[in-house]
PDB file of N, CA and C in Angstrom:
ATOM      1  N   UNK A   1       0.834  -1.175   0.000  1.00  0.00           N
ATOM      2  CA  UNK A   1       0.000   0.000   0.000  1.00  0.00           C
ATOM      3  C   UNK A   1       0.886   1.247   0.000  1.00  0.00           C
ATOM      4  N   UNK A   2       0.504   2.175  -1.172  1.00  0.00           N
ATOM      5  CA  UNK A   2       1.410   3.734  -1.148  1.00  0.00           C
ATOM      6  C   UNK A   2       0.880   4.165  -0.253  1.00  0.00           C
ATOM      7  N   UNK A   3       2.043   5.744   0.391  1.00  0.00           N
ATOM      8  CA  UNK A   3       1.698   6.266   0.992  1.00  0.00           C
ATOM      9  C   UNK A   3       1.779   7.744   0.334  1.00  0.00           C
ATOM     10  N   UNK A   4       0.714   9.013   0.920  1.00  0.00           N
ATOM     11  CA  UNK A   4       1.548   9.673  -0.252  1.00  0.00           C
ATOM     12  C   UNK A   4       2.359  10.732   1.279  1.00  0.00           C
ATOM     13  N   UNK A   5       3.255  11.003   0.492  1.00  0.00           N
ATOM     14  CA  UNK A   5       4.898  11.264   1.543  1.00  0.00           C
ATOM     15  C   UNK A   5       5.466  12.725   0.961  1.00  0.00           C
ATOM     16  N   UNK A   6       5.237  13.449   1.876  1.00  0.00           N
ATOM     17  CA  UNK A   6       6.272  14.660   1.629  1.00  0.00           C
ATOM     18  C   UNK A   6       7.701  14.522   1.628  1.00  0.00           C
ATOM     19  N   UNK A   7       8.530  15.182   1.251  1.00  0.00           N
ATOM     20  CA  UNK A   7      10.170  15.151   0.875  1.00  0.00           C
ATOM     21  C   UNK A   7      10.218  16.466   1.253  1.00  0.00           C
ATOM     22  N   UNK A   8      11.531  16.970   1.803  1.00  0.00           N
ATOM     23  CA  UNK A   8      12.010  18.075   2.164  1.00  0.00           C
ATOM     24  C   UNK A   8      13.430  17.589   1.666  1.00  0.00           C
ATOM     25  N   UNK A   9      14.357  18.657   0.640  1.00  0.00           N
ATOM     26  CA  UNK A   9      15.254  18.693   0.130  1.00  0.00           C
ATOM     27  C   UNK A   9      16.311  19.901   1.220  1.00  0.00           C
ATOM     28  N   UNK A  10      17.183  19.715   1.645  1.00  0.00           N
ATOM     29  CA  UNK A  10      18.193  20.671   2.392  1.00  0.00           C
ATOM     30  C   UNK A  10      19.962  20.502   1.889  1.00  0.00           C
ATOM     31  N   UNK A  11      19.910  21.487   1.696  1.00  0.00           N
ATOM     32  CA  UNK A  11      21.542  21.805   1.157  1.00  0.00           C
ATOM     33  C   UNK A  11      21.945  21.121  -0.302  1.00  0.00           C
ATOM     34  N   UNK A  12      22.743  20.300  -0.225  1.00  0.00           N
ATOM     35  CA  UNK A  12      23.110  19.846  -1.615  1.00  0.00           C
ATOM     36  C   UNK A  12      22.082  18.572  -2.189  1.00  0.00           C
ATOM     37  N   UNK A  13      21.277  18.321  -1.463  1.00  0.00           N
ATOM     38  CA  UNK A  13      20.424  17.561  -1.683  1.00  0.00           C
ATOM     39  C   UNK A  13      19.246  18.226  -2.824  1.00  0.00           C
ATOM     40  N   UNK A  14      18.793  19.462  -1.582  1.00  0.00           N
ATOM     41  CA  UNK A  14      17.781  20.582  -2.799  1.00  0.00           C
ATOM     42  C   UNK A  14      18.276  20.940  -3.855  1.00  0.00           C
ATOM     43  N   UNK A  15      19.620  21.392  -4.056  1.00  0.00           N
ATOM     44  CA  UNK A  15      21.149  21.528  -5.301  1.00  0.00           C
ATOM     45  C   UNK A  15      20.446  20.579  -6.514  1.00  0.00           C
ATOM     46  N   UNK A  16      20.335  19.664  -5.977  1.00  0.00           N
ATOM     47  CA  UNK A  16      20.585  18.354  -6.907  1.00  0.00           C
ATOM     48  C   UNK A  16      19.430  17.937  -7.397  1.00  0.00           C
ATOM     49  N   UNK A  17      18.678  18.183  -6.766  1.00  0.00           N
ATOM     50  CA  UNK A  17      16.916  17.639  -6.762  1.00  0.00           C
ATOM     51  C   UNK A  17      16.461  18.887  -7.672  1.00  0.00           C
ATOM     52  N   UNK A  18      17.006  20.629  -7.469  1.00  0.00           N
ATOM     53  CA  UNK A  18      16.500  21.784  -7.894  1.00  0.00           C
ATOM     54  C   UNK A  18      14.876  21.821  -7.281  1.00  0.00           C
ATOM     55  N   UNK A  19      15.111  21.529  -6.020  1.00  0.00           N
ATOM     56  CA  UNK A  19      13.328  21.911  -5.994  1.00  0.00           C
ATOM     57  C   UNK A  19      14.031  21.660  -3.840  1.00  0.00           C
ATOM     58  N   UNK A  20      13.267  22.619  -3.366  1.00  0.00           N
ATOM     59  CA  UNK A  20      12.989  22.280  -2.145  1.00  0.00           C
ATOM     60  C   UNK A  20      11.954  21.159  -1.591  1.00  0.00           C
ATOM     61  N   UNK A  21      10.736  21.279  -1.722  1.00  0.00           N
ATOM     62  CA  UNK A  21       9.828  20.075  -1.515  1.00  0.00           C
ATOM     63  C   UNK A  21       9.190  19.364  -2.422  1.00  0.00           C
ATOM     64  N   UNK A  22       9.067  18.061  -2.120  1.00  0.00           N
ATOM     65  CA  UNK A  22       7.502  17.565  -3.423  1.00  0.00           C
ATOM     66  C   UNK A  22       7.086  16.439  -3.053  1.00  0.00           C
ATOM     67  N   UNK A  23       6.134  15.849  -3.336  1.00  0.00           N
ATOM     68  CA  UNK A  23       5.117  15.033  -2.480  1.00  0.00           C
ATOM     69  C   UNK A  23       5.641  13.486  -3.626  1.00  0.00           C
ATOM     70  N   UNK A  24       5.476  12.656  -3.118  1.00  0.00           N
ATOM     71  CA  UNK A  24       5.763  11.292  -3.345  1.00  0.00           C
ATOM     72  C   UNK A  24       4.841  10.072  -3.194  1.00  0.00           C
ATOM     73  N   UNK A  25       4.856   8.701  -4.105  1.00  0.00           N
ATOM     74  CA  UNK A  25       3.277   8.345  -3.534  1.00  0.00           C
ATOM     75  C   UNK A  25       4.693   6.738  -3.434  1.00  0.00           C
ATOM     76  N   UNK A  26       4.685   6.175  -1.935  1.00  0.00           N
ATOM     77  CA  UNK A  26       5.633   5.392  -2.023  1.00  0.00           C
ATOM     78  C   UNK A  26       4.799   4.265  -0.661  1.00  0.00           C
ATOM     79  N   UNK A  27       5.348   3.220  -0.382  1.00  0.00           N
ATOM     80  CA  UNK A  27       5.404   2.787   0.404  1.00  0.00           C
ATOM     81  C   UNK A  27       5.664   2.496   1.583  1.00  0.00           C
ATOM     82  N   UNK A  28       7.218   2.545   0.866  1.00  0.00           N
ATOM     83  CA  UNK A  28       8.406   1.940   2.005  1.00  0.00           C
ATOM     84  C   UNK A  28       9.566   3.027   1.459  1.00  0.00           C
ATOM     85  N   UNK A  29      10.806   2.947   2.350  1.00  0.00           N
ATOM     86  CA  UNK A  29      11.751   3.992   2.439  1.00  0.00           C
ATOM     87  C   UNK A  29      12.592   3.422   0.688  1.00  0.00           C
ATOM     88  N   UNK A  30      12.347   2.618   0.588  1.00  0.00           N
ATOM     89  CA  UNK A  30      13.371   1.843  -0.369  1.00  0.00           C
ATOM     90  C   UNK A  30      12.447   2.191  -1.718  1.00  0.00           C
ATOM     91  N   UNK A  31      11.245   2.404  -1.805  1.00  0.00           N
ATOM     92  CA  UNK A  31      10.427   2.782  -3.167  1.00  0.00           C
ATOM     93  C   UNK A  31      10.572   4.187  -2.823  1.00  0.00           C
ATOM     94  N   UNK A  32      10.486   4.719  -2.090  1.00  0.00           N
ATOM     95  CA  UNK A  32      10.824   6.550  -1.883  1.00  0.00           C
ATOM     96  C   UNK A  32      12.193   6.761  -2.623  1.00  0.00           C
ATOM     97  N   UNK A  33      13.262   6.358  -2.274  1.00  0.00           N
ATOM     98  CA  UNK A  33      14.410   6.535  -2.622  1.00  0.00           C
ATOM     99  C   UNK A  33      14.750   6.134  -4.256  1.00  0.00           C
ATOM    100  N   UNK A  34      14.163   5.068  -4.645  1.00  0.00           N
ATOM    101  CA  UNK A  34      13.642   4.691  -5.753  1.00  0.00           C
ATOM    102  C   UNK A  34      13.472   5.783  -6.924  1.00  0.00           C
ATOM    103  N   UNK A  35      12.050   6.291  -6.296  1.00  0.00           N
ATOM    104  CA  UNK A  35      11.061   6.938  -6.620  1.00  0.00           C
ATOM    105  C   UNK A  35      11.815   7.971  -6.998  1.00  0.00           C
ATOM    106  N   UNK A  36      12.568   8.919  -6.272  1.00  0.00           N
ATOM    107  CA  UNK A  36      13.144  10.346  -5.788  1.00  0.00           C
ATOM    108  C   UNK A  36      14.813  10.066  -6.846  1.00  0.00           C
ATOM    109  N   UNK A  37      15.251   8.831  -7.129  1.00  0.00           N
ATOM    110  CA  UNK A  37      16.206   8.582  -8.228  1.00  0.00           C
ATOM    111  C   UNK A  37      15.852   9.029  -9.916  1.00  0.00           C
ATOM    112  N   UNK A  38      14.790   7.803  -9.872  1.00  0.00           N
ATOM    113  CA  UNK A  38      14.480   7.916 -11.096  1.00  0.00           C
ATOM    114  C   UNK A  38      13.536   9.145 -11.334  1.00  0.00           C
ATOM    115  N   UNK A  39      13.269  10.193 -10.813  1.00  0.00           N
ATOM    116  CA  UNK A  39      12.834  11.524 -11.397  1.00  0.00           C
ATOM    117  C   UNK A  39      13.486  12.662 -11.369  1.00  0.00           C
ATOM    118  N   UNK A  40      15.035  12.341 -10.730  1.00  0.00           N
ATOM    119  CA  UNK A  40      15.517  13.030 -10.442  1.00  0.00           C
ATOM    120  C   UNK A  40      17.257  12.988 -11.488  1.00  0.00           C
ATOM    121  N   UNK A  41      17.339  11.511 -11.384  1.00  0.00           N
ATOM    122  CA  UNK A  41      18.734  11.152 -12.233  1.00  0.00           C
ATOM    123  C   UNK A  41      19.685  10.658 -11.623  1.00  0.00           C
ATOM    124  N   UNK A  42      20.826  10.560 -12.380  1.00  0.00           N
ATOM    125  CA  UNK A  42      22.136  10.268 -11.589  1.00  0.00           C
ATOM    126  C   UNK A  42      22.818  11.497 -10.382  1.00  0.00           C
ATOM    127  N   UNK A  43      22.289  12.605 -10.688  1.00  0.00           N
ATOM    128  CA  UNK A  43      23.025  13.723  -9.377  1.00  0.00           C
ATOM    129  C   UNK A  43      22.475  13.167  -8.240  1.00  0.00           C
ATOM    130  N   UNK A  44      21.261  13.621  -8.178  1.00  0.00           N
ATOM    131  CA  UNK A  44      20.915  13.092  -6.986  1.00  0.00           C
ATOM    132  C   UNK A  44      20.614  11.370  -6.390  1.00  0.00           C
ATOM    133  N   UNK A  45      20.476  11.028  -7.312  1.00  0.00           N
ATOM    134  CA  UNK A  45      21.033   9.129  -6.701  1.00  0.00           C
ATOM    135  C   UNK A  45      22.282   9.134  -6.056  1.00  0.00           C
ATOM    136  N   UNK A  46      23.271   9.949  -6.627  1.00  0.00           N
ATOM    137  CA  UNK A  46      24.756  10.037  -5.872  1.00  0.00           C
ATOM    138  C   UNK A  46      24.656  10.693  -4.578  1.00  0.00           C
ATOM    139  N   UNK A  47      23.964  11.835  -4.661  1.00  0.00           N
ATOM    140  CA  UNK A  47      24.174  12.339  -3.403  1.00  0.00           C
ATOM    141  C   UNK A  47      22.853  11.676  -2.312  1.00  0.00           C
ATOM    142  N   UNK A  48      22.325  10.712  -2.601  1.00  0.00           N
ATOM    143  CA  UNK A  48      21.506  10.268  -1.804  1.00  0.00           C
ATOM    144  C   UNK A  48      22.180   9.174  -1.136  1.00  0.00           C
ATOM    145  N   UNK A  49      23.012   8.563  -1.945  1.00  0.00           N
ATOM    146  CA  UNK A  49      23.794   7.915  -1.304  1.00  0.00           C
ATOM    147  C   UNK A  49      24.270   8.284   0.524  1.00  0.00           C
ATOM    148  N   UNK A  50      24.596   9.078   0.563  1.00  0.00           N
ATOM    149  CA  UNK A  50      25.524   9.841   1.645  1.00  0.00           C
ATOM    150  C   UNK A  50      24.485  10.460   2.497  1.00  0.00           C
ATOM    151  N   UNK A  51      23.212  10.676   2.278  1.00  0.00           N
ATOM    152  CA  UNK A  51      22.224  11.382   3.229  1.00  0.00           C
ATOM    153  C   UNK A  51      21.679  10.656   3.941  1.00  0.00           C
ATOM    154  N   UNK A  52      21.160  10.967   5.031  1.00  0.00           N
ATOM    155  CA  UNK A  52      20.435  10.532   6.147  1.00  0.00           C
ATOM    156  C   UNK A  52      18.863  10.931   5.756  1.00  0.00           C
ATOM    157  N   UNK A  53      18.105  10.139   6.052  1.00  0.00           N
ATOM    158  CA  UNK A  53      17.016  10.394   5.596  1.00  0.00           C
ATOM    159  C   UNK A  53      15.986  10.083   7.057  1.00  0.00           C
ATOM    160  N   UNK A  54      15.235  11.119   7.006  1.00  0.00           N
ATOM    161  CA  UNK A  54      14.481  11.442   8.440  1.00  0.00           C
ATOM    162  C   UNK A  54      12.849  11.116   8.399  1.00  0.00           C
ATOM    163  N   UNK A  55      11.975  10.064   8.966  1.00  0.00           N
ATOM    164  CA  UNK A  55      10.550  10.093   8.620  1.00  0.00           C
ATOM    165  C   UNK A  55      10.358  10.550   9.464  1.00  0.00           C
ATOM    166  N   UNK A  56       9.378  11.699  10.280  1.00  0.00           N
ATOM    167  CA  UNK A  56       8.617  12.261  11.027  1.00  0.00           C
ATOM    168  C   UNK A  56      10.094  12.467  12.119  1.00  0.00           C
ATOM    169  N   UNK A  57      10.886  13.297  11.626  1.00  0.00           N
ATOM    170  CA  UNK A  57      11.907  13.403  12.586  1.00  0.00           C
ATOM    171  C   UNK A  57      12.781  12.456  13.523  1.00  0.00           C
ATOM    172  N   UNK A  58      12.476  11.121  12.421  1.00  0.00           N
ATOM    173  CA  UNK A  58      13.185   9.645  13.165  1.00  0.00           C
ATOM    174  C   UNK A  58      13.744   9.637  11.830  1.00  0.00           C
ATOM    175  N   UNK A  59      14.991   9.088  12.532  1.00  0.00           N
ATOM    176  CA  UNK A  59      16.166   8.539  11.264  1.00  0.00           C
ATOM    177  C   UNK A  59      15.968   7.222  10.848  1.00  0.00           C
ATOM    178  N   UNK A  60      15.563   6.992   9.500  1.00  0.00           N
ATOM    179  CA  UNK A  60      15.496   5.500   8.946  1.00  0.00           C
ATOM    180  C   UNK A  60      16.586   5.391   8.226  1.00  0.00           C
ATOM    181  N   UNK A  61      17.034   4.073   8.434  1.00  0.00           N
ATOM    182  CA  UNK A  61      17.817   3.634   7.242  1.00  0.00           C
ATOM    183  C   UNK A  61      17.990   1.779   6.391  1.00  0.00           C
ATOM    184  N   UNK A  62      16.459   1.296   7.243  1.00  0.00           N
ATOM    185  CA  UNK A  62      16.122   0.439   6.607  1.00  0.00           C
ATOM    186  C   UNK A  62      15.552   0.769   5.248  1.00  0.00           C
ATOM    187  N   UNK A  63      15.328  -0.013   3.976  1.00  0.00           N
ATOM    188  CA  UNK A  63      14.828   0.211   2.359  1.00  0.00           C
ATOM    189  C   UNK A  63      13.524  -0.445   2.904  1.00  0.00           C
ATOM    190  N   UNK A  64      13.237  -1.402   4.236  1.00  0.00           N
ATOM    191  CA  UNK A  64      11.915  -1.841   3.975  1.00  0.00           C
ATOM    192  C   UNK A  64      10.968  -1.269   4.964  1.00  0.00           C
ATOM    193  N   UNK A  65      11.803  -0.218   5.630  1.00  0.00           N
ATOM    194  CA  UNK A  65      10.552   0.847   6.596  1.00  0.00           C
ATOM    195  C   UNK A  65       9.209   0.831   5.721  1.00  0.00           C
ATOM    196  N   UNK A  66       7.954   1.043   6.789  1.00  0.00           N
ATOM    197  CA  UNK A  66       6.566   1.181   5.740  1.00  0.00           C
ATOM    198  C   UNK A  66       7.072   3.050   6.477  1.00  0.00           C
ATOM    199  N   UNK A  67       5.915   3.602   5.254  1.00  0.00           N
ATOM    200  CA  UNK A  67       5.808   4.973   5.462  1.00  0.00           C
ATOM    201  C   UNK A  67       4.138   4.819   5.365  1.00  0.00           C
ATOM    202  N   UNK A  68       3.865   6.017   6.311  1.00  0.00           N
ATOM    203  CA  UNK A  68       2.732   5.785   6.470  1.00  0.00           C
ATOM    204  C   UNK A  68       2.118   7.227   5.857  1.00  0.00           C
ATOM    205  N   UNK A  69       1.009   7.321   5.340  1.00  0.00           N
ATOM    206  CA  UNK A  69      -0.027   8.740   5.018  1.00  0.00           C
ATOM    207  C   UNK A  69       0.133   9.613   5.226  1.00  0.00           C
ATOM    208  N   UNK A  70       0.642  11.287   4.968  1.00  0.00           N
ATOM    209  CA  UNK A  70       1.136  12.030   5.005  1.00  0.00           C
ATOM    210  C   UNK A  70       2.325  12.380   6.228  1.00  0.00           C
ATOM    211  N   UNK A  71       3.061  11.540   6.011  1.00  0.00           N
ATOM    212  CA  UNK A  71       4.315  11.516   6.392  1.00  0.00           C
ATOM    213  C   UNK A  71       5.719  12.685   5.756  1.00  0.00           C
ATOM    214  N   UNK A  72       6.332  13.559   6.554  1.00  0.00           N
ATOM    215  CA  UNK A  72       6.977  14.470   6.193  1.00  0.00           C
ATOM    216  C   UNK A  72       8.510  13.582   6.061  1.00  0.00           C
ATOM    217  N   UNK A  73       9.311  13.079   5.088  1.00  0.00           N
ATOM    218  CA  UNK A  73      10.570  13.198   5.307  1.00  0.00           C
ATOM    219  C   UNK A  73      11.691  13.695   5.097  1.00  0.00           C
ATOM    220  N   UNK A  74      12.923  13.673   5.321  1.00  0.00           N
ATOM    221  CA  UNK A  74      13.754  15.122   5.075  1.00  0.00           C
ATOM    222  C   UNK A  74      14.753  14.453   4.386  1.00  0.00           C
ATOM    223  N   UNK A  75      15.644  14.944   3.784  1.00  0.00           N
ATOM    224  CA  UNK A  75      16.716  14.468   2.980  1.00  0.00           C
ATOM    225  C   UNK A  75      17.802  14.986   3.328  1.00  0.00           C
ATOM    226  N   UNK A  76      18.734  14.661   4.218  1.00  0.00           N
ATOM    227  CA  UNK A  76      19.486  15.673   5.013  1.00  0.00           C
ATOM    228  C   UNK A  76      20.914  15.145   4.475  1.00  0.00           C
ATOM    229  N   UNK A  77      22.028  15.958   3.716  1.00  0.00           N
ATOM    230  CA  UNK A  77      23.210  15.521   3.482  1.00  0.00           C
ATOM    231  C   UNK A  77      24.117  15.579   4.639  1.00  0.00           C
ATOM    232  N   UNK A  78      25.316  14.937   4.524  1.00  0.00           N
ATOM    233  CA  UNK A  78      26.237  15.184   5.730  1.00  0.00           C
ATOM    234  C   UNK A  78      26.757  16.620   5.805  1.00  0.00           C
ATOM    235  N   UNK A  79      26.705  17.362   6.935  1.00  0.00           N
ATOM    236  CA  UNK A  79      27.053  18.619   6.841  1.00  0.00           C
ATOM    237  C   UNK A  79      27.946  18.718   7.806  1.00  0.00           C
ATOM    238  N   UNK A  80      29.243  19.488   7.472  1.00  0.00           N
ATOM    239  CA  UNK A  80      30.116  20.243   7.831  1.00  0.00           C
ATOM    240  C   UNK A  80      30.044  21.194   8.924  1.00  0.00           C
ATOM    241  N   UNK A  81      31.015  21.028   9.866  1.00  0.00           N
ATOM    242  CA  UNK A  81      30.717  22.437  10.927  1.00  0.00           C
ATOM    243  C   UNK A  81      31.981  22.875  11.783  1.00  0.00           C
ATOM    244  N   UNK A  82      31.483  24.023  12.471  1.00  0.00           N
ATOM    245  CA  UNK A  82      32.745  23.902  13.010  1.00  0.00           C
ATOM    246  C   UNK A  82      32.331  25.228  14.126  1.00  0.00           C
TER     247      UNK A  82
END
């Protein structure tokens, strides 16, 4: 069963994606990521690689998480600080 799933793009992630948010109709974390490749291309498949990806402000990093009905998740690259 899809869910439909908000995306929030931040830093080189939004770069790559060219869009800050957009809604997604997915399941599981592994058809999101999927999903968010193939409309997006090879930039951002690469840099998705390396991101942490956040459902409702919990860090998943199983592909077979369910996502559930308007669910917000974030696309957060590794960031630098100091």
């Amino acid at each position: 069963m899809s869910a439909m799933v908000t995306v929030r793009y931040f830093a080189g992630a939004a770069e790559a994606a060219g869009l800050a948010t957009e809604t997604f109709s997915a399941g599981s974390v592994g058809d999101l990521v999927a999903s968010m490749a193939h409309r997006h291309g090879p930039g951002l498949q690469k840099v998705l690689a390396q991101c942490s990806l956040l459902a409702a402000g919990v860090r998943v990093s199983d592909d077979a998480t369910p996502l559930t009905d308007g669910v917000t998740v974030d696309v957060l690259p590794p960031f630098a600080g100091g």
